[in-house]
PDB file of N, CA and C in Angstrom:
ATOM      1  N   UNK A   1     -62.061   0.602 -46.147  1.00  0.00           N
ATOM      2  CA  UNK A   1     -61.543   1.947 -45.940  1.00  0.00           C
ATOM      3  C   UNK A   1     -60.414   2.172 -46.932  1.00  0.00           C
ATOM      4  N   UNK A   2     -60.288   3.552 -47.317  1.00  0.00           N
ATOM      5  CA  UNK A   2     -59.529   3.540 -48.663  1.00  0.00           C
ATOM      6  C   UNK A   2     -58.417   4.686 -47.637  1.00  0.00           C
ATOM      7  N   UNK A   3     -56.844   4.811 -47.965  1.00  0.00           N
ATOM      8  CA  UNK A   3     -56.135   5.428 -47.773  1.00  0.00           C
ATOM      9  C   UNK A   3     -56.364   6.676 -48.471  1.00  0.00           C
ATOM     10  N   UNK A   4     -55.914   7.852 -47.318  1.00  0.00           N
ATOM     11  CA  UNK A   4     -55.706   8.975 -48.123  1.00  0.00           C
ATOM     12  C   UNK A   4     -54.274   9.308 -48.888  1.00  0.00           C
ATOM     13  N   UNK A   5     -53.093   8.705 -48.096  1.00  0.00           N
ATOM     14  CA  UNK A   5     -51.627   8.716 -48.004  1.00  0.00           C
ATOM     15  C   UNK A   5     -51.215   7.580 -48.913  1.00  0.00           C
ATOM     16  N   UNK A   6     -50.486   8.166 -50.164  1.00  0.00           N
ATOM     17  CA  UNK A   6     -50.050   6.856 -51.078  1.00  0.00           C
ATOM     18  C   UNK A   6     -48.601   6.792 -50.702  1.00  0.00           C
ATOM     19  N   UNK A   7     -47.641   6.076 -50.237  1.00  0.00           N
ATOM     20  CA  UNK A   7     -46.627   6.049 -50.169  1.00  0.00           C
ATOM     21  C   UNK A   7     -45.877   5.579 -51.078  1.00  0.00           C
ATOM     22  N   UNK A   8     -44.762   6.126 -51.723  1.00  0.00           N
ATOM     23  CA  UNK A   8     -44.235   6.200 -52.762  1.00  0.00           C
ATOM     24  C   UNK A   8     -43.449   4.969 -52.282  1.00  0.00           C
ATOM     25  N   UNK A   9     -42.802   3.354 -53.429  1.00  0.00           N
ATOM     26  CA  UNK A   9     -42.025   2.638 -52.345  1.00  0.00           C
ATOM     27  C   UNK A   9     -40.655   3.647 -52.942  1.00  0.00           C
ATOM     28  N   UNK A  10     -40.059   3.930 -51.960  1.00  0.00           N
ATOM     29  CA  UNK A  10     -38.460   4.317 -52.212  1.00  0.00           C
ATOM     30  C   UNK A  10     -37.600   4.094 -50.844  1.00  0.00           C
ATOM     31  N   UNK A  11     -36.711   4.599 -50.686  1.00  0.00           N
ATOM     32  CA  UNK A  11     -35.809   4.105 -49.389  1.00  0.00           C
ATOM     33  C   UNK A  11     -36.325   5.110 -48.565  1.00  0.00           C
ATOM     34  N   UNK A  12     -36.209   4.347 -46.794  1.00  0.00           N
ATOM     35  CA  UNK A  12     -36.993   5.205 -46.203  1.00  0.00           C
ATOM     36  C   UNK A  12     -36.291   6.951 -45.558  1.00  0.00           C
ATOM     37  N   UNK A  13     -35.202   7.205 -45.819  1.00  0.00           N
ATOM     38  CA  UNK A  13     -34.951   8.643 -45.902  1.00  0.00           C
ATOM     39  C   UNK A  13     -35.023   9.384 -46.919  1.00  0.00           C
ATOM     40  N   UNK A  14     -35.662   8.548 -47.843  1.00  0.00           N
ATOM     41  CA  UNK A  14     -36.004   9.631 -49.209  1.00  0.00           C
ATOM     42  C   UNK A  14     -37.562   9.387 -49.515  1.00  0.00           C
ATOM     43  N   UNK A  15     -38.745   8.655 -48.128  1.00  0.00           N
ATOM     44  CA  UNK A  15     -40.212   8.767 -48.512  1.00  0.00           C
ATOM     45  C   UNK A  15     -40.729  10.036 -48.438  1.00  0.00           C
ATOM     46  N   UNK A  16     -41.672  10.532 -48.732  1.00  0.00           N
ATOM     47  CA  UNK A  16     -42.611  11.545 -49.466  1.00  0.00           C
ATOM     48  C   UNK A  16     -43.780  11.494 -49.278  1.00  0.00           C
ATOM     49  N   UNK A  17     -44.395  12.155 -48.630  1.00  0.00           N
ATOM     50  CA  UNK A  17     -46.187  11.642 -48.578  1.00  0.00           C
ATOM     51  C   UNK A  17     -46.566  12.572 -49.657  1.00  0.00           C
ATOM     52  N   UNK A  18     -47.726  11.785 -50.377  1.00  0.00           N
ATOM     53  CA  UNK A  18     -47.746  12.428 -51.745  1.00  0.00           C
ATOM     54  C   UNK A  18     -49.675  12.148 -51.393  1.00  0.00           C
ATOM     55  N   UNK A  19     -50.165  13.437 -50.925  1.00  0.00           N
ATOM     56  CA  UNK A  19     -51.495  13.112 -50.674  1.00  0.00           C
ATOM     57  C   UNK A  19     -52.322  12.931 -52.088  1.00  0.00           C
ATOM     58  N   UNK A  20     -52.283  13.923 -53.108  1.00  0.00           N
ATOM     59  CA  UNK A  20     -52.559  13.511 -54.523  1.00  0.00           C
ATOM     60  C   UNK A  20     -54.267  13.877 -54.646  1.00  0.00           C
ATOM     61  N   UNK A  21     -54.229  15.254 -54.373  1.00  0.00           N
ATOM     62  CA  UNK A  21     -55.751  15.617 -53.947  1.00  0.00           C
ATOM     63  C   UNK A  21     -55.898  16.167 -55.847  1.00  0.00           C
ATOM     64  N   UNK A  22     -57.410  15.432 -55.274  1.00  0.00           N
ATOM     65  CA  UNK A  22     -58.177  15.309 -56.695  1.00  0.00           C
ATOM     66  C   UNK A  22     -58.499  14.029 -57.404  1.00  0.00           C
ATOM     67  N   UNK A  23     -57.499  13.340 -56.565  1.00  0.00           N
ATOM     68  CA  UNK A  23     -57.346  12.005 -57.138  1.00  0.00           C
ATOM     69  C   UNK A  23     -58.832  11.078 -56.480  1.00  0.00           C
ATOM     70  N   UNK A  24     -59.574  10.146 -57.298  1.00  0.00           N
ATOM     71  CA  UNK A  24     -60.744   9.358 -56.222  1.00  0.00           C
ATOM     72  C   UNK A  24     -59.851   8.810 -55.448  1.00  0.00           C
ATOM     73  N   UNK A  25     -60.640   8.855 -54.399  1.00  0.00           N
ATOM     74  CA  UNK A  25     -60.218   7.464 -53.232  1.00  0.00           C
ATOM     75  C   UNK A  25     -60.221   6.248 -53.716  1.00  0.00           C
ATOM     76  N   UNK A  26     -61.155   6.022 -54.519  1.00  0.00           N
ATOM     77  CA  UNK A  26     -61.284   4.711 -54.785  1.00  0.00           C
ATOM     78  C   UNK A  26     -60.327   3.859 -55.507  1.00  0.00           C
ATOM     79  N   UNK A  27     -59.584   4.821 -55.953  1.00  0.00           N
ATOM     80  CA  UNK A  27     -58.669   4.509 -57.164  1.00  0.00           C
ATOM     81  C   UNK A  27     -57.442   4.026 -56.201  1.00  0.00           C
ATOM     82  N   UNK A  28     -57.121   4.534 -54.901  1.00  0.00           N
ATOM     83  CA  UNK A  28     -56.140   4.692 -54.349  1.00  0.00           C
ATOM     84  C   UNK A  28     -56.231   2.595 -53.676  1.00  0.00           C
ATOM     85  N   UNK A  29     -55.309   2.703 -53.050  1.00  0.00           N
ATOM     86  CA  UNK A  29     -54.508   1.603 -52.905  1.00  0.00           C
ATOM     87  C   UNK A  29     -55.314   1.696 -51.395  1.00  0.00           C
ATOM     88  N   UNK A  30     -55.761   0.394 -50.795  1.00  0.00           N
ATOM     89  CA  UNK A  30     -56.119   0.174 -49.519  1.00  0.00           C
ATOM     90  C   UNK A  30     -54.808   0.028 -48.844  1.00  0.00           C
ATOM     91  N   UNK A  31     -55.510   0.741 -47.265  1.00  0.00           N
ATOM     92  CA  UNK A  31     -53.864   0.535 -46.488  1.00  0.00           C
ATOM     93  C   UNK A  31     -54.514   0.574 -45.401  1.00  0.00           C
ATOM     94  N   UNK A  32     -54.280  -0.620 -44.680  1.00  0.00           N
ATOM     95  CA  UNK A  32     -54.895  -1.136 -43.082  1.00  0.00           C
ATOM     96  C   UNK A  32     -53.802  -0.517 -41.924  1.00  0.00           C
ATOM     97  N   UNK A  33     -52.458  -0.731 -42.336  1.00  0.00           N
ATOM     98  CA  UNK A  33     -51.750  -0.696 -41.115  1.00  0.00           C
ATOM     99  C   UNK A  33     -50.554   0.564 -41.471  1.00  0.00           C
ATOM    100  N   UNK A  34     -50.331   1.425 -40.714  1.00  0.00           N
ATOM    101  CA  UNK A  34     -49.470   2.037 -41.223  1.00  0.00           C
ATOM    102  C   UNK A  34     -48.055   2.053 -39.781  1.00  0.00           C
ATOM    103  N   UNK A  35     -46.481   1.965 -40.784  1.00  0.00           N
ATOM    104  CA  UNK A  35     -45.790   1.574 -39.458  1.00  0.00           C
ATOM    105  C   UNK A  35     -45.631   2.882 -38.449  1.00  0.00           C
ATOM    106  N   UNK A  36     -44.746   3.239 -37.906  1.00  0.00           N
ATOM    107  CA  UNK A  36     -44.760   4.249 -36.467  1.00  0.00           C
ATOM    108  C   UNK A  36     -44.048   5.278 -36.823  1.00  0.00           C
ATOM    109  N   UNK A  37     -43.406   5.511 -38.688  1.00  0.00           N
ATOM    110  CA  UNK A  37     -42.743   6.279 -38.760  1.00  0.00           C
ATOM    111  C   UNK A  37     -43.407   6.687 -39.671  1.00  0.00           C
ATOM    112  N   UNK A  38     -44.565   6.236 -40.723  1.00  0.00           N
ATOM    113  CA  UNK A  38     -46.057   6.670 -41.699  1.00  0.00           C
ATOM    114  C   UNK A  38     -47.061   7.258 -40.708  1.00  0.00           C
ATOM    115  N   UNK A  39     -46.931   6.324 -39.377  1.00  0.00           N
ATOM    116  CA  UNK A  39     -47.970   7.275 -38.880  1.00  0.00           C
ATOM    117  C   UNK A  39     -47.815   8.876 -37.998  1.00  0.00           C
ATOM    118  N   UNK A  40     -46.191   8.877 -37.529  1.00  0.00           N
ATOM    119  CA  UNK A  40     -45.749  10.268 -37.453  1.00  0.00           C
ATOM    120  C   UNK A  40     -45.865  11.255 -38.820  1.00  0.00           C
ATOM    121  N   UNK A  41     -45.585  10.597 -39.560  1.00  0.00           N
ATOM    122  CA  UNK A  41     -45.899  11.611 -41.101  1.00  0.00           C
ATOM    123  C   UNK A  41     -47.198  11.973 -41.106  1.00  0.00           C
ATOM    124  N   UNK A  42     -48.079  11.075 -40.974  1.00  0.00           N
ATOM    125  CA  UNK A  42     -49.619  11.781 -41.491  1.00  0.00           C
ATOM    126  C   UNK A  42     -50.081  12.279 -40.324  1.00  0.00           C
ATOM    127  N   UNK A  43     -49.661  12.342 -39.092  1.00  0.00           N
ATOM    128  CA  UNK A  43     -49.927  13.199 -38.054  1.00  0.00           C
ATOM    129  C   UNK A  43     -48.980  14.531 -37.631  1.00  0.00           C
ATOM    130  N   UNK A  44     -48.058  14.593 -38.686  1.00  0.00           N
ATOM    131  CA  UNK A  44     -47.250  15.532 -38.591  1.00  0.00           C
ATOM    132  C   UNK A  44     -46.579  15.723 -37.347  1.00  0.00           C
ATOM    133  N   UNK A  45     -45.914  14.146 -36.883  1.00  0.00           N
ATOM    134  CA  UNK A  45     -45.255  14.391 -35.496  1.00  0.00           C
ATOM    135  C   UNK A  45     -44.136  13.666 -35.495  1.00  0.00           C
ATOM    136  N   UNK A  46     -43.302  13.430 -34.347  1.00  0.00           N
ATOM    137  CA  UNK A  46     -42.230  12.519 -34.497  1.00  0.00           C
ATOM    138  C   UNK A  46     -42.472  11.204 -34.321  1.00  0.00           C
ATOM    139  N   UNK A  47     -41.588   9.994 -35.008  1.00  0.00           N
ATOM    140  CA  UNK A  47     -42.401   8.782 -34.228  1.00  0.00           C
ATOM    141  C   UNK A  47     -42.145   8.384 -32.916  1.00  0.00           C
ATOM    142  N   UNK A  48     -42.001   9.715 -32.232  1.00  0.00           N
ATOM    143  CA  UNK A  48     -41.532   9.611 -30.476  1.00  0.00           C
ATOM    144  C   UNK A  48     -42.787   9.860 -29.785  1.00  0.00           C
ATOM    145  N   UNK A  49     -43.433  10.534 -30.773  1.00  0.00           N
ATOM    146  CA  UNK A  49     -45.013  10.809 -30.663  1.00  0.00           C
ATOM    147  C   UNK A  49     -45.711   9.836 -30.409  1.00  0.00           C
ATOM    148  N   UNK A  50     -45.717   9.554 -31.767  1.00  0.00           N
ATOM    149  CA  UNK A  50     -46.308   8.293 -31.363  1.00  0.00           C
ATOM    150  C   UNK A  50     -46.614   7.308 -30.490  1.00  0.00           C
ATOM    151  N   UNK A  51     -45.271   7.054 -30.229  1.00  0.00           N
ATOM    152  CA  UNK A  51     -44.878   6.018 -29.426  1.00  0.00           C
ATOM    153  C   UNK A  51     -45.025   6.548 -27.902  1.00  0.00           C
ATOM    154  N   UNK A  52     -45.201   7.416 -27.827  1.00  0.00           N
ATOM    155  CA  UNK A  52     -45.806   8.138 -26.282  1.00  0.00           C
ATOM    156  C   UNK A  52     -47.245   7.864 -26.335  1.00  0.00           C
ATOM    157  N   UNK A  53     -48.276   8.568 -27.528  1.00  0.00           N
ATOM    158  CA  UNK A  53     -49.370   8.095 -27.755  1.00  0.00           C
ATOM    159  C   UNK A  53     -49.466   6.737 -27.500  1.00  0.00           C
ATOM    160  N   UNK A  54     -48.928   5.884 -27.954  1.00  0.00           N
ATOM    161  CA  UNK A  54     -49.505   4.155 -27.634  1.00  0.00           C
ATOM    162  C   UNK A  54     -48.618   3.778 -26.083  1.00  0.00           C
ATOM    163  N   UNK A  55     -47.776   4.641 -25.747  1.00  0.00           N
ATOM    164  CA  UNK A  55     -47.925   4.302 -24.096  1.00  0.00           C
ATOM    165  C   UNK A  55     -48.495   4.593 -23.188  1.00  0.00           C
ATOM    166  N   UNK A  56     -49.176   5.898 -23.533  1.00  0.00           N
ATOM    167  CA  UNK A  56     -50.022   6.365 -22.673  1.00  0.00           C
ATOM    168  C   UNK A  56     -51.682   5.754 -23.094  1.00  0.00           C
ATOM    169  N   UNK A  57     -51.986   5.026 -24.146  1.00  0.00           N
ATOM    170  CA  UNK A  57     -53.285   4.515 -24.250  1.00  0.00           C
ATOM    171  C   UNK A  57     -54.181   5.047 -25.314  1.00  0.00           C
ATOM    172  N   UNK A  58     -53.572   6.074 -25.987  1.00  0.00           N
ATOM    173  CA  UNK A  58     -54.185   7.282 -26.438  1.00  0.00           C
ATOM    174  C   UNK A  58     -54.561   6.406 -28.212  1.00  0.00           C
ATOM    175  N   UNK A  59     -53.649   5.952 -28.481  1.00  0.00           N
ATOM    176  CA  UNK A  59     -53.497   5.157 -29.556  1.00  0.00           C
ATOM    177  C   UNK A  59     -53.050   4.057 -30.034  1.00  0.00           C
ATOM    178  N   UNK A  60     -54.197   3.197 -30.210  1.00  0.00           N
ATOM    179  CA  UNK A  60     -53.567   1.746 -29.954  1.00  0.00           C
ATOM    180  C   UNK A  60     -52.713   1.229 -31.005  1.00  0.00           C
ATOM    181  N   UNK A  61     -51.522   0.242 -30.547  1.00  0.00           N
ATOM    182  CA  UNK A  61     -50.825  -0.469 -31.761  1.00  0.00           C
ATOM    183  C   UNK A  61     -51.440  -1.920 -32.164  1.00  0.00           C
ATOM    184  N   UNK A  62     -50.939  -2.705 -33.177  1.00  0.00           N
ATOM    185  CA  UNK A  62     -50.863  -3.474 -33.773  1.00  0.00           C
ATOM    186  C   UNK A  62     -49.599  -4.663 -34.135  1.00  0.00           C
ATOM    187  N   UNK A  63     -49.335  -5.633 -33.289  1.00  0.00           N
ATOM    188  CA  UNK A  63     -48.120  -5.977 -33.041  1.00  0.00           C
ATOM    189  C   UNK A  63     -47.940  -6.969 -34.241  1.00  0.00           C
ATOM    190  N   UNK A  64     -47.429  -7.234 -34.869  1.00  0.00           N
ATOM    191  CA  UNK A  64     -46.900  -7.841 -35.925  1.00  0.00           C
ATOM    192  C   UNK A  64     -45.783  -9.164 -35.707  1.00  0.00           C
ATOM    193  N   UNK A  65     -46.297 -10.244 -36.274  1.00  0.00           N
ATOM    194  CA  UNK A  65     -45.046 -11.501 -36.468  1.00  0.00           C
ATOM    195  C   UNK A  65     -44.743 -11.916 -34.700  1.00  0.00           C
ATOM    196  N   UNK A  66     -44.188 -13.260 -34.837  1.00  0.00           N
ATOM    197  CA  UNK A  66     -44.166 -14.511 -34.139  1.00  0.00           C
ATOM    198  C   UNK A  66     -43.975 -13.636 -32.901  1.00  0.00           C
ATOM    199  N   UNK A  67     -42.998 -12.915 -32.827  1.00  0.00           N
ATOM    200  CA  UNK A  67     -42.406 -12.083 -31.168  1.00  0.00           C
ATOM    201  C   UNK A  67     -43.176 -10.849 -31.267  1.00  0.00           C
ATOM    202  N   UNK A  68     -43.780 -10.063 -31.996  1.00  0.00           N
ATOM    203  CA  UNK A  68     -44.550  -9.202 -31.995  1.00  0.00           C
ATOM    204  C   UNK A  68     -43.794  -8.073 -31.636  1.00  0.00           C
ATOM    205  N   UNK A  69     -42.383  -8.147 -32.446  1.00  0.00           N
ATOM    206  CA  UNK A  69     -41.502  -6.867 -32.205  1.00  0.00           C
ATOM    207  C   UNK A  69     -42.296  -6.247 -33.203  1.00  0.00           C
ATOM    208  N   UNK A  70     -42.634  -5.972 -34.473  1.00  0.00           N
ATOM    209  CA  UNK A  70     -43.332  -5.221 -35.299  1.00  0.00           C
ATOM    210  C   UNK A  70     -44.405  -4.357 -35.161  1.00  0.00           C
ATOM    211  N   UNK A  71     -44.137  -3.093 -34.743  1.00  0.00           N
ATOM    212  CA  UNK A  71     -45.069  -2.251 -34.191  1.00  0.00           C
ATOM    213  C   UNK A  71     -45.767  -1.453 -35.848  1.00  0.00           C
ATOM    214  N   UNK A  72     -47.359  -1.298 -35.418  1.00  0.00           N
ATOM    215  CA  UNK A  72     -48.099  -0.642 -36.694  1.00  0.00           C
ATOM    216  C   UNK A  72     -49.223  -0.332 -35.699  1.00  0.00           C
ATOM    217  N   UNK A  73     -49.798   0.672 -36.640  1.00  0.00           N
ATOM    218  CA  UNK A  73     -50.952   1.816 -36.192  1.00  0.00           C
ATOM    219  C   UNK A  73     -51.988   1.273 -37.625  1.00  0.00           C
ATOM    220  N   UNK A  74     -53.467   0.924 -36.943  1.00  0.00           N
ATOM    221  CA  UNK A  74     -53.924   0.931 -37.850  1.00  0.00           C
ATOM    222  C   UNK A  74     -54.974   2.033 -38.364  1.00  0.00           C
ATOM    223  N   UNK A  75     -55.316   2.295 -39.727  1.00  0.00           N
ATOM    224  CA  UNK A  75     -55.415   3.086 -40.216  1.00  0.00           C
ATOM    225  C   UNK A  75     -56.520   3.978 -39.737  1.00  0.00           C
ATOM    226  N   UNK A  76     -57.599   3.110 -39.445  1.00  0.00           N
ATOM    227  CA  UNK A  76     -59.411   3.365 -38.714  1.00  0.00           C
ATOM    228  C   UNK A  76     -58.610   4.041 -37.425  1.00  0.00           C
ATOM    229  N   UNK A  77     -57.719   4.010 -36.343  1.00  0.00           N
ATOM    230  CA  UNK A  77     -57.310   4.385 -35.211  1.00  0.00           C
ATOM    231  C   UNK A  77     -56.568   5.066 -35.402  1.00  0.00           C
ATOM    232  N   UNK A  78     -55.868   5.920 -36.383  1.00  0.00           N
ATOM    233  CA  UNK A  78     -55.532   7.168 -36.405  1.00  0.00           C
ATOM    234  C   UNK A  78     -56.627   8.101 -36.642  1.00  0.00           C
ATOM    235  N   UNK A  79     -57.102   7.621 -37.722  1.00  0.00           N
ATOM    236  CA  UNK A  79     -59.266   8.156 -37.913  1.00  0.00           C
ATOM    237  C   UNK A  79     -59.657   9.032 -36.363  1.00  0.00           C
ATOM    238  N   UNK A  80     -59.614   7.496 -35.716  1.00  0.00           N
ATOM    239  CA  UNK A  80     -60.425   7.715 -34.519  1.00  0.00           C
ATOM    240  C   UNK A  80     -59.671   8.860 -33.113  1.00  0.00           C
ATOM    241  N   UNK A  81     -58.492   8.899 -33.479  1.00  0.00           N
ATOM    242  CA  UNK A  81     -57.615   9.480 -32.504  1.00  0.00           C
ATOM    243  C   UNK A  81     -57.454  10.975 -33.245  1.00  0.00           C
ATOM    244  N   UNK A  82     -57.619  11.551 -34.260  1.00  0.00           N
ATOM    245  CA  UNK A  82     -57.872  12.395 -35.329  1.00  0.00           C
ATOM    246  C   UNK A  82     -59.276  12.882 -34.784  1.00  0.00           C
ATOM    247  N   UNK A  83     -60.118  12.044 -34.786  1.00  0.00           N
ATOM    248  CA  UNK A  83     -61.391  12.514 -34.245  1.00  0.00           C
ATOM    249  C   UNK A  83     -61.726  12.902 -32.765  1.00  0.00           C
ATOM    250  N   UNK A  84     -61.111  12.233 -32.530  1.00  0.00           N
ATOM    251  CA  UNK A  84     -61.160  12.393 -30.909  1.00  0.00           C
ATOM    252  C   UNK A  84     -60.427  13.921 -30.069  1.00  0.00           C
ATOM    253  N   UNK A  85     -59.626  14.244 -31.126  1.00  0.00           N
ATOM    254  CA  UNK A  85     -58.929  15.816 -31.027  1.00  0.00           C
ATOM    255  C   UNK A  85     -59.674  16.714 -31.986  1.00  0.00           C
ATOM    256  N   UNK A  86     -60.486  16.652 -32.009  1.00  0.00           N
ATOM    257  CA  UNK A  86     -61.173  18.312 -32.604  1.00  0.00           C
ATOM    258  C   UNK A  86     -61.727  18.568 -31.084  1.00  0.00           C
ATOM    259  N   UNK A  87     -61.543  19.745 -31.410  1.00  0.00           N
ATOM    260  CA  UNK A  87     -62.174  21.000 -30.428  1.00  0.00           C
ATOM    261  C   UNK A  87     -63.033  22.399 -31.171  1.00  0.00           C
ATOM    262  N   UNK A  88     -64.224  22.172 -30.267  1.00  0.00           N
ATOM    263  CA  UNK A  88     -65.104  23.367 -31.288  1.00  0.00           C
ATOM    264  C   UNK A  88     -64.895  24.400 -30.264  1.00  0.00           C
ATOM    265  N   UNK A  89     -64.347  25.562 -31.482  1.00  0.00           N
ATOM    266  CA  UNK A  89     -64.042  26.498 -30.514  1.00  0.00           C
ATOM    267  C   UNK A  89     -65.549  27.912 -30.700  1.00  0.00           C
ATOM    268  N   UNK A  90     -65.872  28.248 -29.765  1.00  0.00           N
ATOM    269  CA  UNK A  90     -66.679  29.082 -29.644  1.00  0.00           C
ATOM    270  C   UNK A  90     -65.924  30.851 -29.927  1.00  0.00           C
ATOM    271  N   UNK A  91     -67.079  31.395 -30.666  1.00  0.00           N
ATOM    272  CA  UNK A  91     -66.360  32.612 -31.173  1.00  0.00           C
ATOM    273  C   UNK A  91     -66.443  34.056 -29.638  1.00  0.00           C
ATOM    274  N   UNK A  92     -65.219  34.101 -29.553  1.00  0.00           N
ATOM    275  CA  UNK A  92     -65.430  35.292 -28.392  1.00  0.00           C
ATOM    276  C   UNK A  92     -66.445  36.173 -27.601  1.00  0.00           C
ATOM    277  N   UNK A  93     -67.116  36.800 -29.208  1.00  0.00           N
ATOM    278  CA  UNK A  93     -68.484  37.323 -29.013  1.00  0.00           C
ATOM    279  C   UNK A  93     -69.495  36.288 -27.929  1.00  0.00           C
ATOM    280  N   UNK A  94     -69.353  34.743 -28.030  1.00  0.00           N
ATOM    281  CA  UNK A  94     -70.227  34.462 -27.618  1.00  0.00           C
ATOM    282  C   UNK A  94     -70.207  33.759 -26.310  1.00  0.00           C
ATOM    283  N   UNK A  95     -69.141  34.345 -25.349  1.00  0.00           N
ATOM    284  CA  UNK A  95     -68.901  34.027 -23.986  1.00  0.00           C
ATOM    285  C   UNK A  95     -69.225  34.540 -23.123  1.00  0.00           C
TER     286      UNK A  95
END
């Protein structure tokens, strides 16, 4: 799976999601895990969001290192939680 989101490395109150449309995917940099404050960015939420999402079940984490304080979202499960929220909406006329 290829990332859509290249993250620029810089300090993290000056990151940037730089989607870079036009660009191949292929070209782009693989990215499995993204942490809880990348994955509020590409969901356009807070990472309070998030973190409600993976308490309530909605979106699973990825615990990281020996104590598994290291919380990450992986990339296929934002996909899937992305997918799982469309709603087809039916046009008025046809109720």
């Amino acid at each position: 799976m290829t990332s859509v989101v290249k993250f620029p490395q810089t300090r993290r109150s000056e990151r940037v999601v730089d989607v870079e449309p036009g660009v191949p995917t292929e070209t782009r940099p693989v990215r499995l895990l993204y942490s809880v404050i990348e994955a509020g960015e590409l969901l356009s939420v807070s990472k309070q969001t998030i973190y409600d999402l993976i308490d309530l079940g909605e979106l699973p984490k990825v615990m990281i290192g020996r104590t598994g304080k290291t919380v990450r979202v992986a990339a296929s499960d934002l996909q899937a939680y992305i997918d799982n929220q469309r709603v087809e909406v039916q046009p008025a006329w046809a109720l």
